[in-house]
PDB file of N, CA and C in Angstrom:
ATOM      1  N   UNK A   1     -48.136  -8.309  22.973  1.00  0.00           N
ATOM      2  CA  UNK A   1     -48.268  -7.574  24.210  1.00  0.00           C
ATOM      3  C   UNK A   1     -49.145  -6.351  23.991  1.00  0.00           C
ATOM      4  N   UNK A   2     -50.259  -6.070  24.702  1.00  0.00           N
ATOM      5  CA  UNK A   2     -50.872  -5.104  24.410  1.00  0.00           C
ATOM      6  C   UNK A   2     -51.170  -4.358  26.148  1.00  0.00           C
ATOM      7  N   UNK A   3     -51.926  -2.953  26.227  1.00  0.00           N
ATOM      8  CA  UNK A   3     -52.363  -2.344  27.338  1.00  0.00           C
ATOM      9  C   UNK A   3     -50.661  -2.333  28.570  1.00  0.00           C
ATOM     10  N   UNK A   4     -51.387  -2.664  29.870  1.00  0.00           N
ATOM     11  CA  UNK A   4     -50.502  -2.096  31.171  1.00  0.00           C
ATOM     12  C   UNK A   4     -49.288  -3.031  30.920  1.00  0.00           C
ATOM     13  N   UNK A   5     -49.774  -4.437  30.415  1.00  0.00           N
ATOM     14  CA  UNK A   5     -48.394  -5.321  30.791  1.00  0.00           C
ATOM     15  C   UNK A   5     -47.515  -5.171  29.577  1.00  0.00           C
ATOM     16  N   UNK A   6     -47.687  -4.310  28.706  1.00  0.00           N
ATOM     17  CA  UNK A   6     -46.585  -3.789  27.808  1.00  0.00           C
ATOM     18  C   UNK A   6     -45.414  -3.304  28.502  1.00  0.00           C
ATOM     19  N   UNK A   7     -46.257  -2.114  29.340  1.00  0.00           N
ATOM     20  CA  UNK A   7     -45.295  -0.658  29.804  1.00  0.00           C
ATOM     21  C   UNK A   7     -44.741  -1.570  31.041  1.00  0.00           C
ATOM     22  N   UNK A   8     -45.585  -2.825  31.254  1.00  0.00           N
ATOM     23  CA  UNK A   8     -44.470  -3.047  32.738  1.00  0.00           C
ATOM     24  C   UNK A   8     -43.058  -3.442  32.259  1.00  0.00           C
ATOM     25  N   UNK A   9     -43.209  -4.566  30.750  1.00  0.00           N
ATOM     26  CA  UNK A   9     -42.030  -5.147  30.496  1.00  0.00           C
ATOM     27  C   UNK A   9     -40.766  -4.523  30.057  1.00  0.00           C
ATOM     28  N   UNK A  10     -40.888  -3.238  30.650  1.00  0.00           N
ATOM     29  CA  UNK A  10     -39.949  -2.031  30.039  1.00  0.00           C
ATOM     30  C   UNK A  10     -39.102  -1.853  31.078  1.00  0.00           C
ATOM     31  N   UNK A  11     -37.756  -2.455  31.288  1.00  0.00           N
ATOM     32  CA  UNK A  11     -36.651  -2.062  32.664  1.00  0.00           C
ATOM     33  C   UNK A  11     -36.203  -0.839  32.166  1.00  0.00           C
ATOM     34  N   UNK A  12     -35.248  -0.765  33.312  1.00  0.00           N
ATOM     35  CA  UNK A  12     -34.526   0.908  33.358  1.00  0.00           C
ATOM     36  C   UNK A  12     -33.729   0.678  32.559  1.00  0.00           C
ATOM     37  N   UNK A  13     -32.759  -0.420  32.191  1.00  0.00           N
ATOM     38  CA  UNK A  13     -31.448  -0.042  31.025  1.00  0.00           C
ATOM     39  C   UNK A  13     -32.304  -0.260  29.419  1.00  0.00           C
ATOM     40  N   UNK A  14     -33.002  -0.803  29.674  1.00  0.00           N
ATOM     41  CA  UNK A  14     -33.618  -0.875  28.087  1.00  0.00           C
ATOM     42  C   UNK A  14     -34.044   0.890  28.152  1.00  0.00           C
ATOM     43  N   UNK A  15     -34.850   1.380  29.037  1.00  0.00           N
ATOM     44  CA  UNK A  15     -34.870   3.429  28.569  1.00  0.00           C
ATOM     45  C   UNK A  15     -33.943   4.207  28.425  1.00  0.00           C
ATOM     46  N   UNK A  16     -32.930   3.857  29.616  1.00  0.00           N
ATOM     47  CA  UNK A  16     -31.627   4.234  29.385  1.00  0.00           C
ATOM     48  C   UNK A  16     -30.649   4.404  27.945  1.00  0.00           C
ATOM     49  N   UNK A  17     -30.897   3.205  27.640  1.00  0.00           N
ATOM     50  CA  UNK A  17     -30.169   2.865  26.348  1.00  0.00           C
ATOM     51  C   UNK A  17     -31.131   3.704  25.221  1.00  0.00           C
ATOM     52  N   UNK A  18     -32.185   3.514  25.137  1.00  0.00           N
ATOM     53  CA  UNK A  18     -33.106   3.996  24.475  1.00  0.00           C
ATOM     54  C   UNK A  18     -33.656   5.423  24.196  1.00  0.00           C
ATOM     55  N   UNK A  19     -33.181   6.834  24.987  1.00  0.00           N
ATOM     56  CA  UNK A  19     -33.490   7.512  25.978  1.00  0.00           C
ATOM     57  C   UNK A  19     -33.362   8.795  24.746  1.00  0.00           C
ATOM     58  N   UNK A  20     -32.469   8.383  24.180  1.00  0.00           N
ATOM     59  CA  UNK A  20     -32.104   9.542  22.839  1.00  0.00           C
ATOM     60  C   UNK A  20     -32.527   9.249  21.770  1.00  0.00           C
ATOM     61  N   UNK A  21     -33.191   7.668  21.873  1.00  0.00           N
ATOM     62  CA  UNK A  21     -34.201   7.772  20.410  1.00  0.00           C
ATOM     63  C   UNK A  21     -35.343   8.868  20.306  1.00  0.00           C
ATOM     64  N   UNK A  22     -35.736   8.726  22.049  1.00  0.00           N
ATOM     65  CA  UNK A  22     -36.965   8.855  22.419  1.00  0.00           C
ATOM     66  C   UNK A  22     -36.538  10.668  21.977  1.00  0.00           C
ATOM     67  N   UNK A  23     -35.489  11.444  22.801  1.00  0.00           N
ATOM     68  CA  UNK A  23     -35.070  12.735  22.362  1.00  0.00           C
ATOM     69  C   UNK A  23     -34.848  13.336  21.171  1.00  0.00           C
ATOM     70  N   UNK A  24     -34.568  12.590  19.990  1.00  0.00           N
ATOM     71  CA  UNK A  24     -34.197  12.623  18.650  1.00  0.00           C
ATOM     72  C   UNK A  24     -35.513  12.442  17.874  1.00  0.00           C
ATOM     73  N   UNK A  25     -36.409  11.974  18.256  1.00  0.00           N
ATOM     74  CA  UNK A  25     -38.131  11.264  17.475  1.00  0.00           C
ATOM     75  C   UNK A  25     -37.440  10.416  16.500  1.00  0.00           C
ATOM     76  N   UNK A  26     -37.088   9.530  16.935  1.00  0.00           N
ATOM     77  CA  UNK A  26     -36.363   8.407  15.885  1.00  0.00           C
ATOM     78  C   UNK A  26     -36.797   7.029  16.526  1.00  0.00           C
ATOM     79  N   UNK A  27     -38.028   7.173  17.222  1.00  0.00           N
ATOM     80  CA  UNK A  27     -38.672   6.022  17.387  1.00  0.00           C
ATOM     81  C   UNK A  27     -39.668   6.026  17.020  1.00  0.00           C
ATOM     82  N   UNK A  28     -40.672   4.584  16.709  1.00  0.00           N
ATOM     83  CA  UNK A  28     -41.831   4.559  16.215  1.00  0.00           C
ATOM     84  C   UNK A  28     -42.573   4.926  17.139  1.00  0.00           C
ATOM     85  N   UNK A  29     -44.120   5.470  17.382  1.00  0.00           N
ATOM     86  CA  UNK A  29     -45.288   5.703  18.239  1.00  0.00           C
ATOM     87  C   UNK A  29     -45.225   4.766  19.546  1.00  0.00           C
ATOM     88  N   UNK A  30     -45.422   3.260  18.906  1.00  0.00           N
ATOM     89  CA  UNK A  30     -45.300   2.284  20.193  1.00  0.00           C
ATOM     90  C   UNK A  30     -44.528   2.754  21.235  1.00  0.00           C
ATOM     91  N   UNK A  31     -43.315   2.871  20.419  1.00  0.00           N
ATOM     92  CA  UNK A  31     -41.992   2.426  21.492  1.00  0.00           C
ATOM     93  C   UNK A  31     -41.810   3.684  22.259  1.00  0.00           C
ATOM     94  N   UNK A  32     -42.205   4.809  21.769  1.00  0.00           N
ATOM     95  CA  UNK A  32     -42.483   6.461  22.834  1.00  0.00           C
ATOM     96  C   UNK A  32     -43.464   6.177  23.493  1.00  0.00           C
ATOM     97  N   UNK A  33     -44.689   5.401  23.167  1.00  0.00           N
ATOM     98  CA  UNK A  33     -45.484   5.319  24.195  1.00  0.00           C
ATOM     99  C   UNK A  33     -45.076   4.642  25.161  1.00  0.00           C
ATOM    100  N   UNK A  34     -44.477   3.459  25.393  1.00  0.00           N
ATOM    101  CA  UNK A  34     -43.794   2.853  26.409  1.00  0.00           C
ATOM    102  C   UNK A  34     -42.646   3.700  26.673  1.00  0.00           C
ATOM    103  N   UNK A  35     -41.846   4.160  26.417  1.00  0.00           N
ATOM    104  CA  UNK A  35     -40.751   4.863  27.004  1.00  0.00           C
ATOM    105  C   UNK A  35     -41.148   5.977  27.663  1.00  0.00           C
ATOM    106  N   UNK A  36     -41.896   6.650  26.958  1.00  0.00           N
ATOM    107  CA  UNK A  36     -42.358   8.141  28.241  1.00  0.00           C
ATOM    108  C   UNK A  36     -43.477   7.340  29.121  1.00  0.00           C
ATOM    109  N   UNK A  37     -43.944   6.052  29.472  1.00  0.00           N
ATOM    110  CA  UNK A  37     -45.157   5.794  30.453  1.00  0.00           C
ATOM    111  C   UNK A  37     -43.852   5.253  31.470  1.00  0.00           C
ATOM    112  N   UNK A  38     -42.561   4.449  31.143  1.00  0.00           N
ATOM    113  CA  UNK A  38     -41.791   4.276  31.980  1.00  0.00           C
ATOM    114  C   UNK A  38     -40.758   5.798  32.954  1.00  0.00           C
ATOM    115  N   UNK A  39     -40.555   6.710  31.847  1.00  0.00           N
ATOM    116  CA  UNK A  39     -40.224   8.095  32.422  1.00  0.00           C
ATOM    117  C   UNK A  39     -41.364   8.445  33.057  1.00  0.00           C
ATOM    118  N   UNK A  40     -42.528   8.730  32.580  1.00  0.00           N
ATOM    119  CA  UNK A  40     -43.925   8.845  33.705  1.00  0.00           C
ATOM    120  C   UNK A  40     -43.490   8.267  34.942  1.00  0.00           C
ATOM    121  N   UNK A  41     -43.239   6.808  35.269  1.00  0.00           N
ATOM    122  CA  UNK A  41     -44.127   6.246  36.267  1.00  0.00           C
ATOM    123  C   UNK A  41     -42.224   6.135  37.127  1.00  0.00           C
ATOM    124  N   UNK A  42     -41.215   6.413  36.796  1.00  0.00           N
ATOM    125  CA  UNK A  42     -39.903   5.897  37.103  1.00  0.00           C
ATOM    126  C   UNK A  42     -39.183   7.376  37.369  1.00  0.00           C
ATOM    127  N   UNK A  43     -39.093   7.499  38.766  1.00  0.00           N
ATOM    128  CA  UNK A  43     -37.895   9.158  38.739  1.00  0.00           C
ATOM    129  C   UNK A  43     -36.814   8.908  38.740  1.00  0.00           C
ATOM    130  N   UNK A  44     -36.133   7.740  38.723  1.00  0.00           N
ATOM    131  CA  UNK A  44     -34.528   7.478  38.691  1.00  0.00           C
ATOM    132  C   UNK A  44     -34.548   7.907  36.684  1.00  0.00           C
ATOM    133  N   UNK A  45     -35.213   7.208  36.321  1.00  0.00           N
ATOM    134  CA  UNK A  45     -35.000   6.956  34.799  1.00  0.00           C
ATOM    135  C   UNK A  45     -34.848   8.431  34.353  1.00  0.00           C
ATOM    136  N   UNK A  46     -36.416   9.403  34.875  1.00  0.00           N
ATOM    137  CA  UNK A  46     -37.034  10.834  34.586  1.00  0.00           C
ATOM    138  C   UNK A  46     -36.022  12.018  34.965  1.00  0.00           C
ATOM    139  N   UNK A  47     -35.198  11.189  35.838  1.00  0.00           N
ATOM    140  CA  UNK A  47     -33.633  12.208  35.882  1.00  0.00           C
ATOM    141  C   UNK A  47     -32.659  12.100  34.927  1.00  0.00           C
ATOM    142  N   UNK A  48     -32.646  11.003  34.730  1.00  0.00           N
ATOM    143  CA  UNK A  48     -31.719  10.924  33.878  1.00  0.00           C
ATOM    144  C   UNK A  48     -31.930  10.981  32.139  1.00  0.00           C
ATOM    145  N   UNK A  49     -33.295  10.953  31.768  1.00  0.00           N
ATOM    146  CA  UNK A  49     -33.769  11.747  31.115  1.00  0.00           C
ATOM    147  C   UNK A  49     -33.811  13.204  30.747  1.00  0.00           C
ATOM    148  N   UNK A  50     -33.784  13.836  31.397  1.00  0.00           N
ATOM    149  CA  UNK A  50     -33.551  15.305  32.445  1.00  0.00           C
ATOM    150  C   UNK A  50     -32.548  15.891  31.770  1.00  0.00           C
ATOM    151  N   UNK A  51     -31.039  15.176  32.537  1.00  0.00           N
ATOM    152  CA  UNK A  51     -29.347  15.064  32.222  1.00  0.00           C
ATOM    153  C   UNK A  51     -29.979  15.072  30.507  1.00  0.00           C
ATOM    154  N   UNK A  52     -29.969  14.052  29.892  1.00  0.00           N
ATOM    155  CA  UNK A  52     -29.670  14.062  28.445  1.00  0.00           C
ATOM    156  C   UNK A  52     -30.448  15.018  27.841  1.00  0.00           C
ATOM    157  N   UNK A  53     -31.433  15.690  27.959  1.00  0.00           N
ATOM    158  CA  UNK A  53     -32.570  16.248  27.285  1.00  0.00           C
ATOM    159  C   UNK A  53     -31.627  17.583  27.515  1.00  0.00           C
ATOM    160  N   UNK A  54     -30.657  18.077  28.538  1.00  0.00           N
ATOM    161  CA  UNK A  54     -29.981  19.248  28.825  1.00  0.00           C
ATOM    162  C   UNK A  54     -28.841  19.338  27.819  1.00  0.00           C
ATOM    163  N   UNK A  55     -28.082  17.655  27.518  1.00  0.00           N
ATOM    164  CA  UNK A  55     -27.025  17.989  26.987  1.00  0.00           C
ATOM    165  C   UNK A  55     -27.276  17.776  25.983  1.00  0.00           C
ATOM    166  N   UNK A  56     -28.213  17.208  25.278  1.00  0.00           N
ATOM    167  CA  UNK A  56     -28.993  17.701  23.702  1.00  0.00           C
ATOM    168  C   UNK A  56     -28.881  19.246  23.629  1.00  0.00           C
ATOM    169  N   UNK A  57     -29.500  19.896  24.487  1.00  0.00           N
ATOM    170  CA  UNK A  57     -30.047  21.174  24.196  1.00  0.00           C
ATOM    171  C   UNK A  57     -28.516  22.347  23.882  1.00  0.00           C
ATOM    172  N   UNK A  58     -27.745  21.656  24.744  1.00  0.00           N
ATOM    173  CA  UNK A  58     -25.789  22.144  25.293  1.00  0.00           C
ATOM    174  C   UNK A  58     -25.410  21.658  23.849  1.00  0.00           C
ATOM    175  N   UNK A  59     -25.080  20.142  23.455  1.00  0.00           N
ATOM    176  CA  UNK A  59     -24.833  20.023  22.150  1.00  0.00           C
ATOM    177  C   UNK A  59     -25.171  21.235  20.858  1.00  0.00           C
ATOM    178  N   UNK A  60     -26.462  21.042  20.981  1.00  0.00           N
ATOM    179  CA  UNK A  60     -27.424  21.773  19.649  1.00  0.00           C
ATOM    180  C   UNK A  60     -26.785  23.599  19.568  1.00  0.00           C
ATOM    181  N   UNK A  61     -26.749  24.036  20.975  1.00  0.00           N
ATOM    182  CA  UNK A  61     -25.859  25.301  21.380  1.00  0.00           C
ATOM    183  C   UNK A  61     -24.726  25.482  20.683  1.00  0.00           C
ATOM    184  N   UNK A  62     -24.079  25.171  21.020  1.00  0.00           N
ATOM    185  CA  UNK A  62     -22.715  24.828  20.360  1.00  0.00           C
ATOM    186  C   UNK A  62     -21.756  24.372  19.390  1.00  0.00           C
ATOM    187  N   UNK A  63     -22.737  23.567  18.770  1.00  0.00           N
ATOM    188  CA  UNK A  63     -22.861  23.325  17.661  1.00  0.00           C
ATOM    189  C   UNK A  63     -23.349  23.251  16.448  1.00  0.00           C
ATOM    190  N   UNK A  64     -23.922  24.340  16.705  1.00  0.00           N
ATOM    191  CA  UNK A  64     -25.311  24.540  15.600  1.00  0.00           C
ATOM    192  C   UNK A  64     -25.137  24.173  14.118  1.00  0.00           C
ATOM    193  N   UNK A  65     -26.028  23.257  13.449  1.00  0.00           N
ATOM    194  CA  UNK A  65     -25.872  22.833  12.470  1.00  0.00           C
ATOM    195  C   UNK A  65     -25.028  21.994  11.928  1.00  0.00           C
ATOM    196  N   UNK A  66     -23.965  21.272  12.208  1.00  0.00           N
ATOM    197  CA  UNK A  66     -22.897  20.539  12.341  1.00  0.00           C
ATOM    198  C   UNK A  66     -23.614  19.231  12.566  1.00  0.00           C
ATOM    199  N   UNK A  67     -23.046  18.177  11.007  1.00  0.00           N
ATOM    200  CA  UNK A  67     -23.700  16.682  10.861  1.00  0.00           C
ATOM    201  C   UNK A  67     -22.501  16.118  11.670  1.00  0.00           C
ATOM    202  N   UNK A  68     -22.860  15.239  12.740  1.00  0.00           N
ATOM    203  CA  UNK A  68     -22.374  14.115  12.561  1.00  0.00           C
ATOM    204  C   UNK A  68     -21.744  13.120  11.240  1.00  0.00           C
ATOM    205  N   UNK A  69     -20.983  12.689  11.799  1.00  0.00           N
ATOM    206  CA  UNK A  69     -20.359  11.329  10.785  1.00  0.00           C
ATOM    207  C   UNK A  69     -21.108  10.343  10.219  1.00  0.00           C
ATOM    208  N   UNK A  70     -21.507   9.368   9.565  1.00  0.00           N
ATOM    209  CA  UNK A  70     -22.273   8.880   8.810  1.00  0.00           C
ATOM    210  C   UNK A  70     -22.106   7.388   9.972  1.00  0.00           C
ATOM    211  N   UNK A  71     -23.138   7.031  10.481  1.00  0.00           N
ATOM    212  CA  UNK A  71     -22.915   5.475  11.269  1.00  0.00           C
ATOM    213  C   UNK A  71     -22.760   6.013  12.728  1.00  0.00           C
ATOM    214  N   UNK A  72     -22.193   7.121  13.176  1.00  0.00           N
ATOM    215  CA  UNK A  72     -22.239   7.248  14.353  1.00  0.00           C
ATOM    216  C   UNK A  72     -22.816   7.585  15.258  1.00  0.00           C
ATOM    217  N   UNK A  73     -24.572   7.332  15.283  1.00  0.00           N
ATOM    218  CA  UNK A  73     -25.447   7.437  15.818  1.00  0.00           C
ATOM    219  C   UNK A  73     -25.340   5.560  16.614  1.00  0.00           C
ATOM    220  N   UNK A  74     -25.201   5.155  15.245  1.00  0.00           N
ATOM    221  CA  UNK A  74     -25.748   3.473  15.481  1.00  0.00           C
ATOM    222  C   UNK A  74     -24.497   2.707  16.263  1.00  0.00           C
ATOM    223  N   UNK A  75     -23.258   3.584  16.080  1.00  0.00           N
ATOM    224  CA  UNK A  75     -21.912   3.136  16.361  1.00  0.00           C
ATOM    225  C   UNK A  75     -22.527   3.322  18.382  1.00  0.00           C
ATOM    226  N   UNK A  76     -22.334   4.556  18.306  1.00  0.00           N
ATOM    227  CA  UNK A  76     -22.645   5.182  19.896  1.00  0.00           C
ATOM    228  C   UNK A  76     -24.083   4.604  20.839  1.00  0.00           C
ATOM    229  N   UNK A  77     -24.440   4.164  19.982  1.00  0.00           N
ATOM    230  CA  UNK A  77     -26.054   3.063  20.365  1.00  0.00           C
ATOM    231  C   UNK A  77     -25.466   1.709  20.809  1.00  0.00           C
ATOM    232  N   UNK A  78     -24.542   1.146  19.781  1.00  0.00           N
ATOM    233  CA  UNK A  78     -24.438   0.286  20.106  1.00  0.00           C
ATOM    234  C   UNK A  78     -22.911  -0.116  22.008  1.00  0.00           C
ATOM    235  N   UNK A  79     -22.955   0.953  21.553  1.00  0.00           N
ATOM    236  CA  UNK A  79     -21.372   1.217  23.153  1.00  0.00           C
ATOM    237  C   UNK A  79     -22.422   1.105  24.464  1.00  0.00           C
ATOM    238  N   UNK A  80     -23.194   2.351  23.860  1.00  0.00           N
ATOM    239  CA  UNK A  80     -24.244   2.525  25.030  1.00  0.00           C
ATOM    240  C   UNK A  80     -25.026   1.230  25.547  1.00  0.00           C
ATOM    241  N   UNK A  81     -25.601   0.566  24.542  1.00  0.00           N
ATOM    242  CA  UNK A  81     -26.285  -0.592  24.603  1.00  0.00           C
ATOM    243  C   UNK A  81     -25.301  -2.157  25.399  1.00  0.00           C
ATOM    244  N   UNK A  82     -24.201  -1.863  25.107  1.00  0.00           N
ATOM    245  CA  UNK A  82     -23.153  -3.122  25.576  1.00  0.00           C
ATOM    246  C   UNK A  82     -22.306  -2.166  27.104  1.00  0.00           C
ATOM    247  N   UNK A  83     -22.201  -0.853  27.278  1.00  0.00           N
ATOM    248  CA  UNK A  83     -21.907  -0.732  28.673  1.00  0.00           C
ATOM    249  C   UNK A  83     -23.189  -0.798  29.405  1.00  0.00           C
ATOM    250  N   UNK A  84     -24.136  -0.709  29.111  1.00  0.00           N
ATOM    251  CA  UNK A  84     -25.293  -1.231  30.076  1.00  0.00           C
ATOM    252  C   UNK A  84     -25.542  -2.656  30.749  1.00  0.00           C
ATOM    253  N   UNK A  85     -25.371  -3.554  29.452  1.00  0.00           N
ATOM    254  CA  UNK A  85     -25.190  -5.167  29.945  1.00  0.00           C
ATOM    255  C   UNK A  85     -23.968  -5.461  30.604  1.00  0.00           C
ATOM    256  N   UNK A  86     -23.082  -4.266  30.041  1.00  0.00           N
ATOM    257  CA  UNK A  86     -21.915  -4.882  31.354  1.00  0.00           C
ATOM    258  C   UNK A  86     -22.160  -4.627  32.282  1.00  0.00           C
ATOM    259  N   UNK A  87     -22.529  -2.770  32.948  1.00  0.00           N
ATOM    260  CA  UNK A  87     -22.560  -2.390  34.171  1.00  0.00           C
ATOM    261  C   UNK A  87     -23.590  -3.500  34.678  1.00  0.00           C
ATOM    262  N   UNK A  88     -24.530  -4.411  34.101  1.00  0.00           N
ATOM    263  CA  UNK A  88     -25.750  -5.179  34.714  1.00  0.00           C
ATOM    264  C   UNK A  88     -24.926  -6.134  35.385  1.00  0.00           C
ATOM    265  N   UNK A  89     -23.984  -6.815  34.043  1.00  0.00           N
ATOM    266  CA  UNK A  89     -23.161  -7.801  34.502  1.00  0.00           C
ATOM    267  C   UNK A  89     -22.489  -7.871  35.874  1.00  0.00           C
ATOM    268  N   UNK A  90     -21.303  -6.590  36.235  1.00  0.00           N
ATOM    269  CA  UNK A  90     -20.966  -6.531  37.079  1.00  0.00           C
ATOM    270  C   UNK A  90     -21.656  -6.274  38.564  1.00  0.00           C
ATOM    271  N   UNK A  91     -23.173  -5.553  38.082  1.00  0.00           N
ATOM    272  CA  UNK A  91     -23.503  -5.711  39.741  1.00  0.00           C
ATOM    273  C   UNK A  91     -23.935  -7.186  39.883  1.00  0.00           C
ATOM    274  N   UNK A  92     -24.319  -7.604  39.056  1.00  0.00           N
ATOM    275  CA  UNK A  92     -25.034  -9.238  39.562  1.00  0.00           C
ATOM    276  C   UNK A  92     -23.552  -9.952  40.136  1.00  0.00           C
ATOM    277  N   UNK A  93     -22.851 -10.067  39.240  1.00  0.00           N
ATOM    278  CA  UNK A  93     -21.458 -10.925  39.594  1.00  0.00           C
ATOM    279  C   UNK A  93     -20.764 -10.197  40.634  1.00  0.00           C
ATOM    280  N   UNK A  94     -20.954  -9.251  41.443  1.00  0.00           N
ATOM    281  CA  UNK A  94     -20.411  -8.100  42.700  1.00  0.00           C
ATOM    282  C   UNK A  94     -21.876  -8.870  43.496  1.00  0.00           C
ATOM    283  N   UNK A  95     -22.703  -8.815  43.163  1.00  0.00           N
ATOM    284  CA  UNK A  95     -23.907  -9.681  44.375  1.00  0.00           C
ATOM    285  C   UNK A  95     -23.752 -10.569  44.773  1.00  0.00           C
ATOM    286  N   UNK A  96     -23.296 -11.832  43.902  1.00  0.00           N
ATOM    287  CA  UNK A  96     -22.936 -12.872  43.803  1.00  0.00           C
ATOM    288  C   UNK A  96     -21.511 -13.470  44.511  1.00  0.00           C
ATOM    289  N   UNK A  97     -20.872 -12.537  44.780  1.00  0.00           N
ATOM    290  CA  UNK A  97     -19.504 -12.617  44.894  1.00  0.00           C
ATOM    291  C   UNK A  97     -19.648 -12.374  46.903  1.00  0.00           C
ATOM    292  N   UNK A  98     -20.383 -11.366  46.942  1.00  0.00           N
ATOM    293  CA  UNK A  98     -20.835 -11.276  48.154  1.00  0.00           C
ATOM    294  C   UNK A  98     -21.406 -12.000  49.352  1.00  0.00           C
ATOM    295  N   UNK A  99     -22.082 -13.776  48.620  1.00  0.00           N
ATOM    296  CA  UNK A  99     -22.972 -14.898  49.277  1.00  0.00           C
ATOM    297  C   UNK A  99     -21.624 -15.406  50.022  1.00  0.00           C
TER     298      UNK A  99
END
């Protein structure tokens, strides 16, 4: 995949989920370039971008200097990553339920 039809194949729960790599620089070049062209071009996403980029900043406040637990970046990635396919789940099967 190269150029525009990269950044199209980018939905909202894949940034969502993704959203604190992008805040942390714990993604490669590619994958920020597609994630901030989808925050670019998406204001539902660019809010909620917004929200997390605040409670990074609220975290970092408050906690200054204080490691995390060892795995619980990837632990909390992965919750995030599986309540997204559910919340997907349930609106399709709530659409569906509706015919």
């Amino acid at each position: 995949m190269t150029g525009q039809n990269e950044f199209e194949q980018l939905d909202c729960s894949a940034v969502i989920a993704d959203v604190w790599l992008l805040l942390d620089h714990e993604c490669d070049e590619r994958a920020r370039a597609r994630l901030q062209h989808h925050l670019d071009t998406c204001r539902a996403c660019f809010e909620v971008y917004g929200i997390e980029e605040k409670v990074k900043s609220l975290i970092s406040r408050k906690c200054g200097g204080e490691r995390a637990p060892e795995g619980l970046r990837e632990r909390l990635s992965i919750e995030i990553r599986r309540t997204v396919i559910l919340t997907e789940s349930d609106l399709v099967a709530d659409g569906e339920s509706e015919d």
